[in-house]
PDB file of N, CA and C in Angstrom:
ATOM      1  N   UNK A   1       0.844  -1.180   0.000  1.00  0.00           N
ATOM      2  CA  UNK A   1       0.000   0.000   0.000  1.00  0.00           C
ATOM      3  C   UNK A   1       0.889   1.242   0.000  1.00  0.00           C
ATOM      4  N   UNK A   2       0.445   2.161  -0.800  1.00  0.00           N
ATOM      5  CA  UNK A   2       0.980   3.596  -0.815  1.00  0.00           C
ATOM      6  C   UNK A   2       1.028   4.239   0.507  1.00  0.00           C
ATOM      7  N   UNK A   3       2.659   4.506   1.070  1.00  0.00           N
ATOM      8  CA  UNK A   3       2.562   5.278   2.605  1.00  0.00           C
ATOM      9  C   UNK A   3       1.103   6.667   2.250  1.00  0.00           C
ATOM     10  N   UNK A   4       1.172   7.264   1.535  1.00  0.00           N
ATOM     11  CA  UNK A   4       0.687   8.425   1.687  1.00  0.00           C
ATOM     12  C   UNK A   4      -1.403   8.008   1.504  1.00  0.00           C
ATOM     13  N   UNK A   5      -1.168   7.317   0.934  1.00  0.00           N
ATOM     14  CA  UNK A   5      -2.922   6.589   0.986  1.00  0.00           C
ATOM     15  C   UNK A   5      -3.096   5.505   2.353  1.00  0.00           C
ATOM     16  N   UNK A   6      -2.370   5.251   3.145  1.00  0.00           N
ATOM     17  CA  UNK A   6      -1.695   4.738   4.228  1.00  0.00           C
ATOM     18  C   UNK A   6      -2.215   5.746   5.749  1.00  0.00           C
ATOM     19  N   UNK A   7      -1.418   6.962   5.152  1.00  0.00           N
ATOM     20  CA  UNK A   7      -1.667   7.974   6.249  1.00  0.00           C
ATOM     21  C   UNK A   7      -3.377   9.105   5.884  1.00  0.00           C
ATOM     22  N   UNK A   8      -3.991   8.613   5.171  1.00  0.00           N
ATOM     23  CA  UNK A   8      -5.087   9.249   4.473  1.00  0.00           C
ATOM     24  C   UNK A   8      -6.180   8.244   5.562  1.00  0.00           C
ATOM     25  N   UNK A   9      -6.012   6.690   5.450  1.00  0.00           N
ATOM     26  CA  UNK A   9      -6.876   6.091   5.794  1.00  0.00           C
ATOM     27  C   UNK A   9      -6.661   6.384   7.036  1.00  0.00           C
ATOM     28  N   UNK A  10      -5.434   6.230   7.818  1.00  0.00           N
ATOM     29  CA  UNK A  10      -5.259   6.231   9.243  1.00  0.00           C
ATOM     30  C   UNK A  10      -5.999   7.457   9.537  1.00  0.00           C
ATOM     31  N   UNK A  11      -5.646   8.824   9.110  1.00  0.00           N
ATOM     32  CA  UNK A  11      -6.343   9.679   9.146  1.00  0.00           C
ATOM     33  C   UNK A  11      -8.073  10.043   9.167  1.00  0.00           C
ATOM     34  N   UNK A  12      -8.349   9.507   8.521  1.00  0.00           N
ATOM     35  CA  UNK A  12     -10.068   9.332   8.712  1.00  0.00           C
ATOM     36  C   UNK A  12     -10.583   8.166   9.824  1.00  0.00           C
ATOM     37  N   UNK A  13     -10.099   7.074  10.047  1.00  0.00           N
ATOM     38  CA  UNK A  13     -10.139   6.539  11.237  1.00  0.00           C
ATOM     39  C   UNK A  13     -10.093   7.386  11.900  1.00  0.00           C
ATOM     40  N   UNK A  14      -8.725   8.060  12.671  1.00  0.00           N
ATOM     41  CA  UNK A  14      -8.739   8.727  13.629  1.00  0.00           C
ATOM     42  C   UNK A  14      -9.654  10.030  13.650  1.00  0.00           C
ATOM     43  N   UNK A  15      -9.666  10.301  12.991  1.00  0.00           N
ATOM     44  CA  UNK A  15     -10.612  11.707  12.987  1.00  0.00           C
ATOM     45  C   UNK A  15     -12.126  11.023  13.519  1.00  0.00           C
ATOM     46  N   UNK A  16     -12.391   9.968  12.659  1.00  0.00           N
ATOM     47  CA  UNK A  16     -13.972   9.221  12.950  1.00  0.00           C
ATOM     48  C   UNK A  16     -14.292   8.996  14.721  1.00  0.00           C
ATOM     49  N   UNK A  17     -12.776   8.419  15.182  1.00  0.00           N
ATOM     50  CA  UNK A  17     -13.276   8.085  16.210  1.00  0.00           C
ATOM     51  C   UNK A  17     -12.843   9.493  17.218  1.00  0.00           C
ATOM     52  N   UNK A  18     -11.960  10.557  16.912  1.00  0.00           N
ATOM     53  CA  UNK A  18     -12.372  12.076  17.526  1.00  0.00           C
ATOM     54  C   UNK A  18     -13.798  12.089  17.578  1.00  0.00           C
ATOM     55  N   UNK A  19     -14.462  12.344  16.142  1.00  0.00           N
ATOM     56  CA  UNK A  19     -15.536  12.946  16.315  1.00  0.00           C
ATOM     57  C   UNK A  19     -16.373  11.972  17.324  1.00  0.00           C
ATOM     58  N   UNK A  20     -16.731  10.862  17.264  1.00  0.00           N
ATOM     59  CA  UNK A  20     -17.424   9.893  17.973  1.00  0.00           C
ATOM     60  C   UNK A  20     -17.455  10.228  19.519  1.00  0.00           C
ATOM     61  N   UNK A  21     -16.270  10.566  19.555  1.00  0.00           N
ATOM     62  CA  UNK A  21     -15.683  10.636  20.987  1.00  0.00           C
ATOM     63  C   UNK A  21     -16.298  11.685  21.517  1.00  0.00           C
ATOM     64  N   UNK A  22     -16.429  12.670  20.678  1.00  0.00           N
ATOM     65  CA  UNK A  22     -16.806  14.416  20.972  1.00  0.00           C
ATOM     66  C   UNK A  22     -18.301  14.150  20.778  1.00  0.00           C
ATOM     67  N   UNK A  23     -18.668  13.353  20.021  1.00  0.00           N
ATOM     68  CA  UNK A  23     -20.176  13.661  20.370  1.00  0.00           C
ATOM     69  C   UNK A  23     -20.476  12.743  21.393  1.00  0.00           C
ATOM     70  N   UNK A  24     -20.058  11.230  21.674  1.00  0.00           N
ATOM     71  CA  UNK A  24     -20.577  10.625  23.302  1.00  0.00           C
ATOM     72  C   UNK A  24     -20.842  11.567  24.302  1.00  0.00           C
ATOM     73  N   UNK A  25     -19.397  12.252  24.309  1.00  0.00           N
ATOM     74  CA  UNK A  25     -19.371  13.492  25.692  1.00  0.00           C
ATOM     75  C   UNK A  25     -20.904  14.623  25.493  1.00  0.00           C
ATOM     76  N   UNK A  26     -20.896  15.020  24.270  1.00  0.00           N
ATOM     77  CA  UNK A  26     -22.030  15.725  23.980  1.00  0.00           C
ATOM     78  C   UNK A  26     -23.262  15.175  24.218  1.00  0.00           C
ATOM     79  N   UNK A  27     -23.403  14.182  23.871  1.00  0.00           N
ATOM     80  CA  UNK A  27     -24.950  13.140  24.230  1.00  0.00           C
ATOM     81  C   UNK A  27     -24.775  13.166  25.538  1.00  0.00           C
ATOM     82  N   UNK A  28     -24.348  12.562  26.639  1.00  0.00           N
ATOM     83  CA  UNK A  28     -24.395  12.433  27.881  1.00  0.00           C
ATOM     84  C   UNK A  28     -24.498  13.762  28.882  1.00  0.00           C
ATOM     85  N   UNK A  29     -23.676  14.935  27.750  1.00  0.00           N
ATOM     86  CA  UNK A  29     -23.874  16.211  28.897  1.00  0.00           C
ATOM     87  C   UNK A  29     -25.149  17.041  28.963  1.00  0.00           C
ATOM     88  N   UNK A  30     -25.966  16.169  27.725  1.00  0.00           N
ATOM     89  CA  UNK A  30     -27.887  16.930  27.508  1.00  0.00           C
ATOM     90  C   UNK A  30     -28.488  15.583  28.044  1.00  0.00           C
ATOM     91  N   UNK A  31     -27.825  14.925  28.965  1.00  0.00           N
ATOM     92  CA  UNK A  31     -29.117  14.131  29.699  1.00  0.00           C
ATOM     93  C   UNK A  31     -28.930  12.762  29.346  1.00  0.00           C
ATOM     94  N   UNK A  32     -28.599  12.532  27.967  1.00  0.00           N
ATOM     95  CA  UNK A  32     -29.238  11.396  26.969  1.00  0.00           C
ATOM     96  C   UNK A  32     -27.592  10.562  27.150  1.00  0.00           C
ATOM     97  N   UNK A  33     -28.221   8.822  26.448  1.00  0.00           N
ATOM     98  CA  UNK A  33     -27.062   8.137  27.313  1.00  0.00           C
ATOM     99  C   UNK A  33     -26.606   7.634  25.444  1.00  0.00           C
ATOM    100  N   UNK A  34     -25.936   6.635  25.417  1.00  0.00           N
ATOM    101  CA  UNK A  34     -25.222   6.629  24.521  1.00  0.00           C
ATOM    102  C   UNK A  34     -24.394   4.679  23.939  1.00  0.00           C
ATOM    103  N   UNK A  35     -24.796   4.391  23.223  1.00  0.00           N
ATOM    104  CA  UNK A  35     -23.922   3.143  22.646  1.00  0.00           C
ATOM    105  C   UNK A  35     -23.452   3.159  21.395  1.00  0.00           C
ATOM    106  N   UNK A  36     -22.235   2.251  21.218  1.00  0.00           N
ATOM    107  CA  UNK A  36     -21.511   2.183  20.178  1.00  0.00           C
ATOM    108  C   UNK A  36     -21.840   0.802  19.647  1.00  0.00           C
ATOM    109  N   UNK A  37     -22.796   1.054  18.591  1.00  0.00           N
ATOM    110  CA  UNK A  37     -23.170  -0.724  18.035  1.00  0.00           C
ATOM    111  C   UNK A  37     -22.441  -0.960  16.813  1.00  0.00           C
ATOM    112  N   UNK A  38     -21.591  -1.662  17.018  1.00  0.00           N
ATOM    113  CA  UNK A  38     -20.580  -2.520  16.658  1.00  0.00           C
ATOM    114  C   UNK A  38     -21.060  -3.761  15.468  1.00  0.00           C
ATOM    115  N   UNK A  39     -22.538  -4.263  16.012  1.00  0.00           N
ATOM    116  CA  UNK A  39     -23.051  -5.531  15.439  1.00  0.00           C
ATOM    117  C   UNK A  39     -23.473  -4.685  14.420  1.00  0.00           C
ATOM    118  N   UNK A  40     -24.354  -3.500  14.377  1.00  0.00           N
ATOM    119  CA  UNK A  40     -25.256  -2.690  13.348  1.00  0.00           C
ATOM    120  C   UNK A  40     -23.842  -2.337  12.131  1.00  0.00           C
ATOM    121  N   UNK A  41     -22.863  -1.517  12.645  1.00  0.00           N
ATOM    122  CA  UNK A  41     -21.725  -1.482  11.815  1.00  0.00           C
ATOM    123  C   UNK A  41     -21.239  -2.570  10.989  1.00  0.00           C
ATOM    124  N   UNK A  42     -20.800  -3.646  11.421  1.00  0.00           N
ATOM    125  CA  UNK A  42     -20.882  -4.679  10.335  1.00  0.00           C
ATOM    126  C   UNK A  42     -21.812  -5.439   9.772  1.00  0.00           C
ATOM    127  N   UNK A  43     -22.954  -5.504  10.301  1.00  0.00           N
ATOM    128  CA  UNK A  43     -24.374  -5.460   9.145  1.00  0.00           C
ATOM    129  C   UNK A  43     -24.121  -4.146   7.742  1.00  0.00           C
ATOM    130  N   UNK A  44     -24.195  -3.369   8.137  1.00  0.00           N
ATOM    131  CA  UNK A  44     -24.124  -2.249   6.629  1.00  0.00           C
ATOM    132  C   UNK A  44     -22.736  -3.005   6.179  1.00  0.00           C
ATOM    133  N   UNK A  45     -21.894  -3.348   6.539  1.00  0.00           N
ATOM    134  CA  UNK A  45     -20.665  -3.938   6.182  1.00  0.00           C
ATOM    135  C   UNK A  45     -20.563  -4.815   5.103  1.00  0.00           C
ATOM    136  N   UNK A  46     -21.333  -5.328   6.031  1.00  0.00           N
ATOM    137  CA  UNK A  46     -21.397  -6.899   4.869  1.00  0.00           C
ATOM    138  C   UNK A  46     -22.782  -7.106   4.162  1.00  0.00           C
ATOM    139  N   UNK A  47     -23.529  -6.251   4.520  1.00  0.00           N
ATOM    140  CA  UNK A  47     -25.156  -6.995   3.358  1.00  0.00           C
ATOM    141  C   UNK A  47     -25.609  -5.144   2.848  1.00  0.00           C
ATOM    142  N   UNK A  48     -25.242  -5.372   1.164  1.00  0.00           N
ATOM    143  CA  UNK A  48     -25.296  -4.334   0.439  1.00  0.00           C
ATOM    144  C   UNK A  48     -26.722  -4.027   0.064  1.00  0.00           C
ATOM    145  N   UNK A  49     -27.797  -4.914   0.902  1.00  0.00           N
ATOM    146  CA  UNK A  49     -29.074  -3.909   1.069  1.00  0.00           C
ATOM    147  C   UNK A  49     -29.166  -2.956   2.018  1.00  0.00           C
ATOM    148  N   UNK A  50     -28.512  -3.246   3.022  1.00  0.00           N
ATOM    149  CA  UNK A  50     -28.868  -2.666   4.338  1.00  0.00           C
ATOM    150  C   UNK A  50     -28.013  -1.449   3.898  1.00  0.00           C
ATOM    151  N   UNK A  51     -27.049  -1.677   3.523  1.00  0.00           N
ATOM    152  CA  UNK A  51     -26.262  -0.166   2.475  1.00  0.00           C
ATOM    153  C   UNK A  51     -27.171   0.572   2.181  1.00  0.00           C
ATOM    154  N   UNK A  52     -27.292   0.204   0.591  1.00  0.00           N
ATOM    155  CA  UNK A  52     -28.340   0.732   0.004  1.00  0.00           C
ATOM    156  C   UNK A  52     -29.612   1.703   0.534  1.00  0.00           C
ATOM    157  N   UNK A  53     -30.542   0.615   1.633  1.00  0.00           N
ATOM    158  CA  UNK A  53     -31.702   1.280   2.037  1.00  0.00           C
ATOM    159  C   UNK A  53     -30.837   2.495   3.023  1.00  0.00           C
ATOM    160  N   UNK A  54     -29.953   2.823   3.566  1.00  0.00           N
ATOM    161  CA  UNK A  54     -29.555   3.810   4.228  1.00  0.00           C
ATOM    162  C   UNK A  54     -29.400   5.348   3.416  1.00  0.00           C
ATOM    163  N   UNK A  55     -29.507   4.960   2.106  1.00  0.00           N
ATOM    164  CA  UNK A  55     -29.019   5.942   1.312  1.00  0.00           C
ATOM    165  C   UNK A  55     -27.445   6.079   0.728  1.00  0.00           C
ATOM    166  N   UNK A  56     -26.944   4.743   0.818  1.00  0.00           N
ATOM    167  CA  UNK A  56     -25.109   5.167   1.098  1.00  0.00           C
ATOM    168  C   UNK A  56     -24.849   4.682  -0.282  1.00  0.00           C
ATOM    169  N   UNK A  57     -23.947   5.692  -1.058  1.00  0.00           N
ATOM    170  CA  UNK A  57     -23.370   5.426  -2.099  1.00  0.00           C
ATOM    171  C   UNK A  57     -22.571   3.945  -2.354  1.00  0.00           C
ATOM    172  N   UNK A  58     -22.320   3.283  -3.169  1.00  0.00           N
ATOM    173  CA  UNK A  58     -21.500   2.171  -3.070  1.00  0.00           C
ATOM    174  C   UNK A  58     -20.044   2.227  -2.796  1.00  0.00           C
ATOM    175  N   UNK A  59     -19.186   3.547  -2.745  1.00  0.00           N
ATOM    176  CA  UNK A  59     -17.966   3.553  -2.820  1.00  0.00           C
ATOM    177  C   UNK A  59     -18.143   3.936  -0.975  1.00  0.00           C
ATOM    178  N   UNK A  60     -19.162   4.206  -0.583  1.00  0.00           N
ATOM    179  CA  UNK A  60     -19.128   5.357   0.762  1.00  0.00           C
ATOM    180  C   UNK A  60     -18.980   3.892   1.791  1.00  0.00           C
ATOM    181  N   UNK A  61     -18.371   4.416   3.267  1.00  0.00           N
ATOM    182  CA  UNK A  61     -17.844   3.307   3.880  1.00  0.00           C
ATOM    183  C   UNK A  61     -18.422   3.667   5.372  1.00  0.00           C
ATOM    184  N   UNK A  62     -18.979   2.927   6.423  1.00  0.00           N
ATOM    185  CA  UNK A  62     -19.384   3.378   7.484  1.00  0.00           C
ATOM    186  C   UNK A  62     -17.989   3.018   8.465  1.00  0.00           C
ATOM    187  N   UNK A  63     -17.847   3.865   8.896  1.00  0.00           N
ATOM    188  CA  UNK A  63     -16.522   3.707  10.422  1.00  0.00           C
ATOM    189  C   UNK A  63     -16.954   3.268  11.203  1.00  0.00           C
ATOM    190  N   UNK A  64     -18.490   3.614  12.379  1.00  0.00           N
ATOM    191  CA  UNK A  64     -18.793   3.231  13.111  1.00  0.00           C
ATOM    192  C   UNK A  64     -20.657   3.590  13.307  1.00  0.00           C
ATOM    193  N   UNK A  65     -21.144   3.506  14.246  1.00  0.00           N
ATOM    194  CA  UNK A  65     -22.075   3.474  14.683  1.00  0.00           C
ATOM    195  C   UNK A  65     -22.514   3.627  15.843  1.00  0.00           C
ATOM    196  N   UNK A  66     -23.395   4.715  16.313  1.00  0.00           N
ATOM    197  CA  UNK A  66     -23.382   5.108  17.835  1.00  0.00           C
ATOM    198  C   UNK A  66     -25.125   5.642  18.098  1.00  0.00           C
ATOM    199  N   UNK A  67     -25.639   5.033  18.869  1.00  0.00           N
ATOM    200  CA  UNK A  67     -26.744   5.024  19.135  1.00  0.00           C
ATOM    201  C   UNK A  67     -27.216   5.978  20.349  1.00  0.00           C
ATOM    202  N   UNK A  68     -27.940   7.172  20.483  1.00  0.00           N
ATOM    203  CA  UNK A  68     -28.219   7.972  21.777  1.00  0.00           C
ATOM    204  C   UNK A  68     -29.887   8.262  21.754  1.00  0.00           C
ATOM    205  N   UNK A  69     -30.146   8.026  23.144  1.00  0.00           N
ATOM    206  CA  UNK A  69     -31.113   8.236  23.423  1.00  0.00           C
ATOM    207  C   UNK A  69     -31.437   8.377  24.978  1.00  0.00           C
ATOM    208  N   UNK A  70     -32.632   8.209  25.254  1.00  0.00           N
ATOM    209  CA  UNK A  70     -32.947   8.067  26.525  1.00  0.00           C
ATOM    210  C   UNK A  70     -33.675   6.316  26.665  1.00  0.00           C
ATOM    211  N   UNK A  71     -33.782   6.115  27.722  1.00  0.00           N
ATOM    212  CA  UNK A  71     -34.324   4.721  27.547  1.00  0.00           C
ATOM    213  C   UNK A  71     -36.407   4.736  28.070  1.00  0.00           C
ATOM    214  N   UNK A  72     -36.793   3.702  27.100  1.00  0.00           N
ATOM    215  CA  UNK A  72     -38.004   3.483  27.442  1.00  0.00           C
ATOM    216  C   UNK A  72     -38.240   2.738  28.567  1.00  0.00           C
ATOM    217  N   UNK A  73     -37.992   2.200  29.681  1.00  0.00           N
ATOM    218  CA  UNK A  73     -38.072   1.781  30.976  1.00  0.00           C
ATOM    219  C   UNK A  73     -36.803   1.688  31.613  1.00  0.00           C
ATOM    220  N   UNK A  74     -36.989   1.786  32.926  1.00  0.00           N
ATOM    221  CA  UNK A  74     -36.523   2.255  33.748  1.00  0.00           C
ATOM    222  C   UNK A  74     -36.157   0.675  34.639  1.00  0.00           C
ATOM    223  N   UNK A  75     -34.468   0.470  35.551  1.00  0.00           N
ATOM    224  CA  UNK A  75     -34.723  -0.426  36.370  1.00  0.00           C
ATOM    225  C   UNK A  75     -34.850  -0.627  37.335  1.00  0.00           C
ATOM    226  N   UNK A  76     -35.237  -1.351  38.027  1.00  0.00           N
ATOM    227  CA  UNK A  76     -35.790  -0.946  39.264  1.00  0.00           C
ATOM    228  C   UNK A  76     -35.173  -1.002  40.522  1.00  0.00           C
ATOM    229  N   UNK A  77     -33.889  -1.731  40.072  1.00  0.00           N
ATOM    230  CA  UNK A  77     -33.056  -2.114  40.940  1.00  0.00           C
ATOM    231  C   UNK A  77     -31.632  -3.117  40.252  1.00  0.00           C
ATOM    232  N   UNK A  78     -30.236  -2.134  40.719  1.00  0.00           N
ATOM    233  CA  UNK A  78     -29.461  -3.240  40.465  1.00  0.00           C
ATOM    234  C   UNK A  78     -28.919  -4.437  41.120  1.00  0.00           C
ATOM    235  N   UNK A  79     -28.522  -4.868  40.421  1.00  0.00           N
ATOM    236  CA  UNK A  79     -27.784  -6.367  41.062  1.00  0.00           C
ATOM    237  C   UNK A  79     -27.096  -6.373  42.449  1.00  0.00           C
ATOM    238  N   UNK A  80     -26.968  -6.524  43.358  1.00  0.00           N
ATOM    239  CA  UNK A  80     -26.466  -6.602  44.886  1.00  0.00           C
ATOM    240  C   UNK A  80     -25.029  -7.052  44.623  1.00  0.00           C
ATOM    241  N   UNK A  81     -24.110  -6.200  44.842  1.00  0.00           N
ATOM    242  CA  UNK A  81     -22.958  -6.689  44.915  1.00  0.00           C
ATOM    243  C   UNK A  81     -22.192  -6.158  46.507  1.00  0.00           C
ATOM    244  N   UNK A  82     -21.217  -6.998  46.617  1.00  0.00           N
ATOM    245  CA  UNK A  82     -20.445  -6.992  48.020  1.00  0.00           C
ATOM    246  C   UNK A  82     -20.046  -5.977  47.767  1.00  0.00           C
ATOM    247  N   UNK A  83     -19.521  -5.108  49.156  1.00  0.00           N
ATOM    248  CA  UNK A  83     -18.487  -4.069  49.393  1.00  0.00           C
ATOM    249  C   UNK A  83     -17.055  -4.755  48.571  1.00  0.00           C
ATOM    250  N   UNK A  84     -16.543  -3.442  48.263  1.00  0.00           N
ATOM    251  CA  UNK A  84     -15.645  -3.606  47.244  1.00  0.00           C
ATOM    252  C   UNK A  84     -14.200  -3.688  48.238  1.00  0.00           C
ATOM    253  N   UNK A  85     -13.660  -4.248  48.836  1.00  0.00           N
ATOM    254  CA  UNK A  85     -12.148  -4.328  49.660  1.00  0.00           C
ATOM    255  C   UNK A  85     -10.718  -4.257  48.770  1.00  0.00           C
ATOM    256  N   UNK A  86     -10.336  -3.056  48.998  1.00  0.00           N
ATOM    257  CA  UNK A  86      -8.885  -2.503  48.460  1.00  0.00           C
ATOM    258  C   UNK A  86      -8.086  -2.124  49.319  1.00  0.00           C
ATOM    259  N   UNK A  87      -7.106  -2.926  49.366  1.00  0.00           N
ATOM    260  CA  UNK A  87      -5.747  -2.530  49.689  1.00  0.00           C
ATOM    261  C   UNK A  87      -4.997  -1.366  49.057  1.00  0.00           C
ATOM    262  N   UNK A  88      -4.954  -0.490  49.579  1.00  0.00           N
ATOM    263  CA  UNK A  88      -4.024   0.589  48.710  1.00  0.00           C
ATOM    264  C   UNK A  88      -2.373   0.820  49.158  1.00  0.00           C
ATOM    265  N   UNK A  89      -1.521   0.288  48.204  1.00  0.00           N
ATOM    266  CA  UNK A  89       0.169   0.503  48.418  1.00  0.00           C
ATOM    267  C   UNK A  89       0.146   2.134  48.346  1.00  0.00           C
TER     268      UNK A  89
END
């Protein structure tokens, strides 16, 4: 691979997951909570309908996928766990 098409891709990775990063923090600081679906990302990946019906060109490539919202129920209670015991050096 060409270093300079090399540092192009690395480059949009990293930028993808800046921005990702900058908007989690943004979703969570208006209330609303936030996931990174991973499974949904390689669905558009691999089945070129699920492309398609999104609107996505054939050359266009998804980086990731991040889901925010608030949730439709509420729980009512978590799981009971022991006091946590740490030794600190």
């Amino acid at each position: 691979m060409d270093s300079a098409l090399e540092l192009i891709v690395v480059t949009l990775i990293c930028d993808a997951a800046m921005t990702a990063s900058a908007m989690e923090r943004l979703v969570y600081a208006h209330g609303f909570g936030g996931v990174y679906c991973g499974f949904f990302t390689n669905a558009v990946r691999s089945d070129p309908e699920i492309h398609h019906k999104l609107g996505m060109q054939e050359q266009d490539e998804i980086l990731l996928t991040f889901a925010a919202g608030r949730p439709k129920y509420a729980f009512g209670s978590l799981v009971p766990r022991r006091p946590l015991r740490v030794t600190w050096l």
